[in-house]
C-alpha atoms as a PDB file:
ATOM      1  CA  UNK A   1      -2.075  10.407   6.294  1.00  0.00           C
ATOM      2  CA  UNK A   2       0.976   8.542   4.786  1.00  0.00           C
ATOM      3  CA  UNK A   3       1.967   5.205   5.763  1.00  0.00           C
ATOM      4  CA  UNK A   4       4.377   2.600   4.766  1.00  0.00           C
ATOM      5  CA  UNK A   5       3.524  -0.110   1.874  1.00  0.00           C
ATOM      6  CA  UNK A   6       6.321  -2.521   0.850  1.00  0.00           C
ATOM      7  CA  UNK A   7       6.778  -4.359  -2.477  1.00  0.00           C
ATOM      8  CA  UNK A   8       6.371  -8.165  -2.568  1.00  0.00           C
ATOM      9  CA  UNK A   9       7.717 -10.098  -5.509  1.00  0.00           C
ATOM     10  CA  UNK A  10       7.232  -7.006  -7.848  1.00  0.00           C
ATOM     11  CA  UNK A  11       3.722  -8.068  -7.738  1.00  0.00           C
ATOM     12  CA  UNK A  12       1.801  -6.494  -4.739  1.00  0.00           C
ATOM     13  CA  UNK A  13       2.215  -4.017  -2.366  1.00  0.00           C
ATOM     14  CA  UNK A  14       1.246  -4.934   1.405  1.00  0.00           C
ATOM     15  CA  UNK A  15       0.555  -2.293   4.183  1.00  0.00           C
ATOM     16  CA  UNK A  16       1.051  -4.023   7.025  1.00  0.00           C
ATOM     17  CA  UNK A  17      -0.591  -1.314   9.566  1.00  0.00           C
ATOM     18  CA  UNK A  18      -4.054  -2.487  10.011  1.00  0.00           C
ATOM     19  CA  UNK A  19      -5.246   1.118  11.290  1.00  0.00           C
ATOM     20  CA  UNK A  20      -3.993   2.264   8.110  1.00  0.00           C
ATOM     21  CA  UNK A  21      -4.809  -0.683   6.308  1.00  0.00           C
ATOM     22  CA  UNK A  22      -8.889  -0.526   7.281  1.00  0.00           C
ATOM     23  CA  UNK A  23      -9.023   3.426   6.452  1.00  0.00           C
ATOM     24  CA  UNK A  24      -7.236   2.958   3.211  1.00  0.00           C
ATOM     25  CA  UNK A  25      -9.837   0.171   1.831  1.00  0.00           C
ATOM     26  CA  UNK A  26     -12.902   2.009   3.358  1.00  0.00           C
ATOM     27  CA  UNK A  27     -12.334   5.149   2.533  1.00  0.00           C
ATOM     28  CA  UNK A  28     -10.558   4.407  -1.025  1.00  0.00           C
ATOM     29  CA  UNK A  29     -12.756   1.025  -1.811  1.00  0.00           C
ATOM     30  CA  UNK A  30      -8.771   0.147  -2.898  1.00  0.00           C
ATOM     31  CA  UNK A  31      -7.158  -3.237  -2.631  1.00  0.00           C
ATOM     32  CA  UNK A  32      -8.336  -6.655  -0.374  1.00  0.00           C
ATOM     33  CA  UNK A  33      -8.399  -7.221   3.105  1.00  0.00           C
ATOM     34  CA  UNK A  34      -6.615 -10.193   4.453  1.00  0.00           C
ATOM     35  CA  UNK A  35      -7.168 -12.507   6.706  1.00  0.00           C
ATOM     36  CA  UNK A  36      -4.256 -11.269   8.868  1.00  0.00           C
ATOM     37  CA  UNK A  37      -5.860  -7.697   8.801  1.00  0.00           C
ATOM     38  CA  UNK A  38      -3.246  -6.083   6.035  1.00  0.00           C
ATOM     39  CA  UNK A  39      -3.950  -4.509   2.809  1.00  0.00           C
ATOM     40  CA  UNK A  40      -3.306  -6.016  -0.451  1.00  0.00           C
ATOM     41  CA  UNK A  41      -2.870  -3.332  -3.464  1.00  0.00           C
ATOM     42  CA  UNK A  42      -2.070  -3.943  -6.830  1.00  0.00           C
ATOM     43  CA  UNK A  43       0.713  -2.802  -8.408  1.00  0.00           C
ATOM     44  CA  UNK A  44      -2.099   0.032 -10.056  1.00  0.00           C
ATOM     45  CA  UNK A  45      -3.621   1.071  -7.150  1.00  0.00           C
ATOM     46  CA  UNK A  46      -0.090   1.420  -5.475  1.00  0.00           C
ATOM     47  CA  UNK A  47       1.213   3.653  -7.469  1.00  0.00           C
ATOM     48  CA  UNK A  48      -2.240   5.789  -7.564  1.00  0.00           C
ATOM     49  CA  UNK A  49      -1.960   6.305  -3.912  1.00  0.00           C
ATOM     50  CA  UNK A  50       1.902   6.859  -4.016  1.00  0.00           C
ATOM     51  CA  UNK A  51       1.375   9.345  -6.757  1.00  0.00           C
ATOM     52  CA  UNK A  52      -1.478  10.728  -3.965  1.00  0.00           C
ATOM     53  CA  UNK A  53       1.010  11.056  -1.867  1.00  0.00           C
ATOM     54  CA  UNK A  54      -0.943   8.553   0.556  1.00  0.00           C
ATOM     55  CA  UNK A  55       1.887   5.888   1.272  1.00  0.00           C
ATOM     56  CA  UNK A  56       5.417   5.523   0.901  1.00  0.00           C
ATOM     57  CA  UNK A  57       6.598   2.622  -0.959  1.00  0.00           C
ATOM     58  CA  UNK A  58       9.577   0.261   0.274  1.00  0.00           C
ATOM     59  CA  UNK A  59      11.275  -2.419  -1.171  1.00  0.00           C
ATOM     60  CA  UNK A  60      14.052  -4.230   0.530  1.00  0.00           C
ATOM     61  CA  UNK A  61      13.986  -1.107   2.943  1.00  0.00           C
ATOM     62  CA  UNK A  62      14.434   1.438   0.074  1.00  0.00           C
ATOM     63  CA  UNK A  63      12.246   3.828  -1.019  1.00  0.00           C
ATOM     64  CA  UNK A  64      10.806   3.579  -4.465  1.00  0.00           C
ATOM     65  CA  UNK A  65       9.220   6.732  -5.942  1.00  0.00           C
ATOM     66  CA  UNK A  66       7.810   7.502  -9.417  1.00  0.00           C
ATOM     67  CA  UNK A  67       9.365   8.709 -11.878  1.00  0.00           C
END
């Protein structure tokens, strides 16, 4: 499963997909549930799951990858 998390404010990263966003945090224990039904990562747990291959990571509509 990969889905889409996009970078807000260089701080967080938000996946917006609540079906996504509800496996993610159960399975994972990763990042807070809001009360609009997204995911909240940090930064750190972000990049663990991009580096996982588990989301892609947007910002401004571009990809980001690691380096």
């Amino acid at each position: 499963m990969q889905t889409i998390g996009e970078l807000i404010d260089n701080k967080k990263i938000i996946i917006k997909k609540t079906k996504y966003a509800g496996r993610l945090h159960s399975k994972n224990k990763l990042g807070k549930i809001l009360p609009d039904n997204t995911l909240q990562l940090s930064l750190i747990e972000g990049a663990f799951l991009l580096d996982e291959k588990k989301i892609k990571l947007l910002q401004n509509n571009r990809e980001i990858k690691l380096q």
